[in-house]
Protein backbone atom coordinates (compact mmCIF):
# COMPACT_ATOMS: atom_id res chain seq x y z
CA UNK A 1 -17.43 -19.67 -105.81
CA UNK A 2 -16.10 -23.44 -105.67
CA UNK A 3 -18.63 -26.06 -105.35
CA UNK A 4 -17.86 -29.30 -104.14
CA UNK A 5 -20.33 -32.33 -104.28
CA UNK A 6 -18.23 -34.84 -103.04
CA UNK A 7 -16.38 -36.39 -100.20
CA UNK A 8 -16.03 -39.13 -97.43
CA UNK A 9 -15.57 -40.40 -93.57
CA UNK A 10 -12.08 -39.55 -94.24
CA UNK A 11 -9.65 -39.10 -90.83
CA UNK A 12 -8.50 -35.62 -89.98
CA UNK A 13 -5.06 -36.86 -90.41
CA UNK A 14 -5.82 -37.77 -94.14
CA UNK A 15 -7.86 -34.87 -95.15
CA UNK A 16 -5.64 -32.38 -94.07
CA UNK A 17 -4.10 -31.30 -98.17
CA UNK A 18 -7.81 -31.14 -98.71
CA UNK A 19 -8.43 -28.50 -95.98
CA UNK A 20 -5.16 -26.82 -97.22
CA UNK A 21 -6.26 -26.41 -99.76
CA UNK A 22 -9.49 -25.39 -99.33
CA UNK A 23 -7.96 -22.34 -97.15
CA UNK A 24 -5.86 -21.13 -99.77
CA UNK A 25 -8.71 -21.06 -102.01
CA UNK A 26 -10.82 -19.34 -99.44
CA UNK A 27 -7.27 -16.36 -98.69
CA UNK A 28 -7.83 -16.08 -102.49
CA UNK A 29 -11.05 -14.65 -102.19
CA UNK A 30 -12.85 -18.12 -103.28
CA UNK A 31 -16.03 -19.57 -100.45
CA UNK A 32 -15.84 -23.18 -101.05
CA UNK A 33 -19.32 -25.08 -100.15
CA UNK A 34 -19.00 -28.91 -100.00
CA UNK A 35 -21.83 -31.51 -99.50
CA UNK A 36 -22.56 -32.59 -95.98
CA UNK A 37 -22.15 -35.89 -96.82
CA UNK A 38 -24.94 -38.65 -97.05
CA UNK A 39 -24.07 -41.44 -94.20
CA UNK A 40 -27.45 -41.91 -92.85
CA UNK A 41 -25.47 -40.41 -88.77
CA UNK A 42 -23.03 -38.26 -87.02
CA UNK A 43 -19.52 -38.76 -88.98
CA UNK A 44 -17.82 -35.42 -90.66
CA UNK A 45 -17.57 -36.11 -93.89
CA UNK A 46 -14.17 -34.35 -95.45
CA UNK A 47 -13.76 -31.45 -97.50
CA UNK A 48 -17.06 -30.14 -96.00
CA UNK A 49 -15.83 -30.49 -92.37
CA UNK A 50 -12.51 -28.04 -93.05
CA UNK A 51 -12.60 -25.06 -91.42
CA UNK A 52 -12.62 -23.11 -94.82
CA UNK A 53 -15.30 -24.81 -95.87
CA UNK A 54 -19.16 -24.44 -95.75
CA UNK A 55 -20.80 -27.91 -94.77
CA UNK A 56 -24.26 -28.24 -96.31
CA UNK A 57 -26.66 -30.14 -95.00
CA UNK A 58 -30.44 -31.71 -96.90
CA UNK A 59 -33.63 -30.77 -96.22
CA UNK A 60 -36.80 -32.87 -97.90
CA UNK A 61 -40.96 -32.49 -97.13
CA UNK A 62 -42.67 -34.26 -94.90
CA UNK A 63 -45.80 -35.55 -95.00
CA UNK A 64 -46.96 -32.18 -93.81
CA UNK A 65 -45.35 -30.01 -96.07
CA UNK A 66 -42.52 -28.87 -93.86
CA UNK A 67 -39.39 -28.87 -94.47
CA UNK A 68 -36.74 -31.59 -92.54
CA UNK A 69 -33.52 -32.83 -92.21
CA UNK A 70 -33.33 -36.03 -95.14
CA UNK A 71 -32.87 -39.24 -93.36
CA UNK A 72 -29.42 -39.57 -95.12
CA UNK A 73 -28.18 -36.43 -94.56
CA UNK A 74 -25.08 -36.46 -91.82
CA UNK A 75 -25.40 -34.26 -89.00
CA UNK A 76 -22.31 -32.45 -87.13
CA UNK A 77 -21.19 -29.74 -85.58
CA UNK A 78 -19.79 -28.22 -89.22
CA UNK A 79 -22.95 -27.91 -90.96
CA UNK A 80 -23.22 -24.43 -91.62
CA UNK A 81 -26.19 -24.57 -93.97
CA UNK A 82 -29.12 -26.78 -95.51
CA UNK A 83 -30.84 -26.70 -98.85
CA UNK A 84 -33.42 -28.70 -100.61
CA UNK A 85 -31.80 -32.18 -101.23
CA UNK A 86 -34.63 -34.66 -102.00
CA UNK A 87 -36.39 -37.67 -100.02
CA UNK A 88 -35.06 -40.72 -99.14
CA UNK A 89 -36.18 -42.48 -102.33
CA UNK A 90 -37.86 -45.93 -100.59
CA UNK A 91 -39.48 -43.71 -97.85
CA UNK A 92 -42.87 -43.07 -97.38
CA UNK A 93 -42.64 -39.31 -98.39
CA UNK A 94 -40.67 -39.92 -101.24
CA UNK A 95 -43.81 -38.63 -103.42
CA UNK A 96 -45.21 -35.44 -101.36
CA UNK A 97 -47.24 -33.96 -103.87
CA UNK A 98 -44.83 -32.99 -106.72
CA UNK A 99 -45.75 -33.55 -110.43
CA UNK A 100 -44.23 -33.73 -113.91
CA UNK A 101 -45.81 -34.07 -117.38
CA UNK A 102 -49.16 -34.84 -115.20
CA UNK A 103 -47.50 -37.56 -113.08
CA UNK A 104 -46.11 -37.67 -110.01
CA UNK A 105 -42.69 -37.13 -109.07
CA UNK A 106 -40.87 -38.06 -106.32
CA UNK A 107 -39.06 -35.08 -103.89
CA UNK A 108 -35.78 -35.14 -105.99
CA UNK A 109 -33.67 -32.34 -108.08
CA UNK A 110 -32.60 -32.83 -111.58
CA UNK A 111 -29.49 -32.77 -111.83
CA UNK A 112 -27.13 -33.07 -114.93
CA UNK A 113 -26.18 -36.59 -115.47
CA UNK A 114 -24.63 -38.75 -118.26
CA UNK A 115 -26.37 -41.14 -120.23
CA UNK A 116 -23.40 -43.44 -120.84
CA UNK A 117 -25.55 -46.01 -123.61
CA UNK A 118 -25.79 -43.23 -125.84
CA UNK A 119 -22.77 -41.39 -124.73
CA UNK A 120 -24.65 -38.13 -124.07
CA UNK A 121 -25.55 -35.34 -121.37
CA UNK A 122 -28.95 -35.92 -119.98
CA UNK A 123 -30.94 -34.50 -116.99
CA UNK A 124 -31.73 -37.04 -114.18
CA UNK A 125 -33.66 -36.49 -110.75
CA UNK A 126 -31.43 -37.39 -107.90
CA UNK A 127 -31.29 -36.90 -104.90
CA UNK A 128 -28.44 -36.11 -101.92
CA UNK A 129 -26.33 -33.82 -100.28
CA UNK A 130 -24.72 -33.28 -103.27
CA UNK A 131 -27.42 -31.63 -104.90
CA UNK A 132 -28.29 -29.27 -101.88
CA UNK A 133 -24.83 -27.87 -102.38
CA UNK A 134 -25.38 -26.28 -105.93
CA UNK A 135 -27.75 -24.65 -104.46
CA UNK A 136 -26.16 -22.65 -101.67
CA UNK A 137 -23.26 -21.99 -103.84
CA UNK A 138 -25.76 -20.20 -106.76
CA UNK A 139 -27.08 -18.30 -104.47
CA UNK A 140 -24.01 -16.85 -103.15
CA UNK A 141 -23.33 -16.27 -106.89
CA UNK A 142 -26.09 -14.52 -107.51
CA UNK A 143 -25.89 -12.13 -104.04
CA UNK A 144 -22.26 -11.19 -105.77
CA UNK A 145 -23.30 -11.01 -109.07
CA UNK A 146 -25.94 -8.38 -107.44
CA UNK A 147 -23.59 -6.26 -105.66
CA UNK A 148 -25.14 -7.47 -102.44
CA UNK A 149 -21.95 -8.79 -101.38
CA UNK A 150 -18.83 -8.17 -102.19
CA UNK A 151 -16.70 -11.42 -100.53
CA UNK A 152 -16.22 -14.87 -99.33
CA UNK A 153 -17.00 -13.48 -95.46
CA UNK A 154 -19.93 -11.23 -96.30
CA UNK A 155 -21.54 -13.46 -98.98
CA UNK A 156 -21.42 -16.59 -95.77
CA UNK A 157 -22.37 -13.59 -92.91
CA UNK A 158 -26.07 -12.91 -95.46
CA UNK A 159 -26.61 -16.63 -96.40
CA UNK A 160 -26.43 -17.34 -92.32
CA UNK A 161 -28.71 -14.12 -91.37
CA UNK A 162 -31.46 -14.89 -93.98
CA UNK A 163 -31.50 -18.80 -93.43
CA UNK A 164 -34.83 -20.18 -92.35
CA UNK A 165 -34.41 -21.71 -88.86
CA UNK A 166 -35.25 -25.41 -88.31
CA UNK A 167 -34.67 -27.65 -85.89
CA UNK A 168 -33.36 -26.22 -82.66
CA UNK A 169 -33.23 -22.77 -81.84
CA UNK A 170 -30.41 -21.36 -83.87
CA UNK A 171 -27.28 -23.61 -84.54
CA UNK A 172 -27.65 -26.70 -84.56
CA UNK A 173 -25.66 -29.74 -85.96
CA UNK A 174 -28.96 -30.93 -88.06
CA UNK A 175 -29.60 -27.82 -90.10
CA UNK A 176 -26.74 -25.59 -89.27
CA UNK A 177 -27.77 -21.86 -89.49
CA UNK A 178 -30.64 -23.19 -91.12
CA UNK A 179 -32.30 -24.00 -94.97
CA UNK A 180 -31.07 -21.15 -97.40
CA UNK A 181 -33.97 -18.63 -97.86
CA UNK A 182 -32.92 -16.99 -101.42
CA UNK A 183 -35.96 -14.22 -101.55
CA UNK A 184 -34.77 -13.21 -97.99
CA UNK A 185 -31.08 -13.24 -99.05
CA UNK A 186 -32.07 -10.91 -102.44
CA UNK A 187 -34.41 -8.73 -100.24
CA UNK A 188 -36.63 -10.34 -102.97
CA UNK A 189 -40.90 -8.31 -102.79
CA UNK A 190 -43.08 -10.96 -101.24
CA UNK A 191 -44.57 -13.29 -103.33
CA UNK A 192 -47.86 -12.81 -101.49
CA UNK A 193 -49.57 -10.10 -99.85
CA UNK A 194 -52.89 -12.35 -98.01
CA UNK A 195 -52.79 -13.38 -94.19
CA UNK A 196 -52.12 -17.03 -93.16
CA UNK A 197 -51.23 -18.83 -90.03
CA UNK A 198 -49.11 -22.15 -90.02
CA UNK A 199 -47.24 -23.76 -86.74
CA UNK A 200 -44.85 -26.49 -88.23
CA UNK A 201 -42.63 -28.64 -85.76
CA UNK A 202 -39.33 -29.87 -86.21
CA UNK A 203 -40.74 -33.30 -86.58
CA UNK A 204 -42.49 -32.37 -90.09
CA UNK A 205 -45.71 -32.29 -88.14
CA UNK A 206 -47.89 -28.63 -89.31
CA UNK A 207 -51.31 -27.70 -88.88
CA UNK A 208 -52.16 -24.14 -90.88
CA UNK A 209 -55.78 -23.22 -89.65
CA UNK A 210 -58.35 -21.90 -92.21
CA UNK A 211 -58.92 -17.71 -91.48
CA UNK A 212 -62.41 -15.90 -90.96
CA UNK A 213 -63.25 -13.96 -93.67
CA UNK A 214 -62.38 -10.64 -91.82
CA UNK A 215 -58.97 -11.52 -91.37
CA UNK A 216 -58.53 -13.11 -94.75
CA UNK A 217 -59.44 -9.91 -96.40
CA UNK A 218 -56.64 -8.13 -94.36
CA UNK A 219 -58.20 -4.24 -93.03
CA UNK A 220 -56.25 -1.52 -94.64
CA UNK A 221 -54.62 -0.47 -91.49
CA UNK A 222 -53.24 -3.72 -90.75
CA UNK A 223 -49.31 -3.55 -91.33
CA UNK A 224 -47.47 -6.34 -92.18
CA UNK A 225 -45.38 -8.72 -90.03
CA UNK A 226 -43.43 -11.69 -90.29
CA UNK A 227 -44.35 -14.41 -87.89
């Protein structure tokens, strides 16, 4: 796994030793993720627009709950993949609910940082494309640490099936494949095993409807499906 939070609006022309090497890494067995990129529009941002490469994208909350695309996250035909990413930090939905220590926090993901006054590692909360990428390439670790998968083209193939679609019907340049699921990925037991109804939109808009008390307590010969 090669993880790469970085890049830029670089030409084709000029990113070309990039995606070279990017492809040798990835004929070496290696499946290179690299942020999306966070230009606020529609410009590839190189390495994650190579061919080799996996272009993640950043979701956030809305107001509602559901997951969409962060306003700064770029959107092109390359995404492949989104993950949690964080808020636009001076937007309304910056705080959605999240807490720490009994306070609220904003929709952000610590990341390691460096605290250069006292010349130490520290933990900060951040927020970008950058940090959506860890994500997708941990949990491509962890389906080969498993045995789940055994290379680059599998690993990509599960992480694809198991996404969570948003946006637009399959593809699309917004979300890609769609936000990385990891209990669907790791065939992971539900976390839950009670009824519930909730429509979201693409939008962020979601209304989830309060259930009777009949179907709340779910009969024993219901079976379970997956809406």
């Amino acid at each position: 796994m090669i993880n790469l939070s970085l890049g830029g609006a670089l030409k084709a022309e000029d990113a070309r030793p990039l995606c070279e090497a990017i492809a040798d890494a990835r004929a070496a067995g290696a499946l290179v993720v690299a942020a999306a990129g966070n230009g606020y529009g529609t410009d590839p941002y190189y390495p994650a627009a190579c061919p080799d490469a996996v272009a993640v994208g950043s979701v956030t909350l809305s107001g509602a709950s559901a997951p969409v695309r962060s306003p700064f996250s770029n959107a092109y035909p390359q995404v492949q993949l989104a993950a949690p990413g964080g808020a636009e930090p001076y937007s309304a939905n910056a705080f959605n609910g999240g807490t720490l220590n009994g306070k609220a926090f904003p929709d952000a993901i610590f990341s390691t940082d460096w605290d250069y006054a006292k010349d130490q590692p520290r933990y900060a909360a951040e927020v970008g494309t950058s940090q959506a990428t860890p994500q997708v390439a941990a949990l491509a670790a962890l389906l080969l640490s498993k045995g789940m998968t055994t290379g680059p083209a599998d690993t990509l193939a599960r992480l694809n099936a198991t996404a969570t679609d948003l946006g637009a019907k399959g593809r699309d340049d917004l979300f890609g494949f769609g936000m990385i699921n990891a209990a669907a990925a790791l065939s992971a037991p539900a976390v839950s095993n009670t009824w519930g109804l909730r429509l979201q939109h693409a939008r962020g808009q979601s209304f989830q409807p309060a259930l009777d008390p009949w179907a709340a307590s779910r009969p024993s010969w219901a079976t379970a499906a997956t809406p």
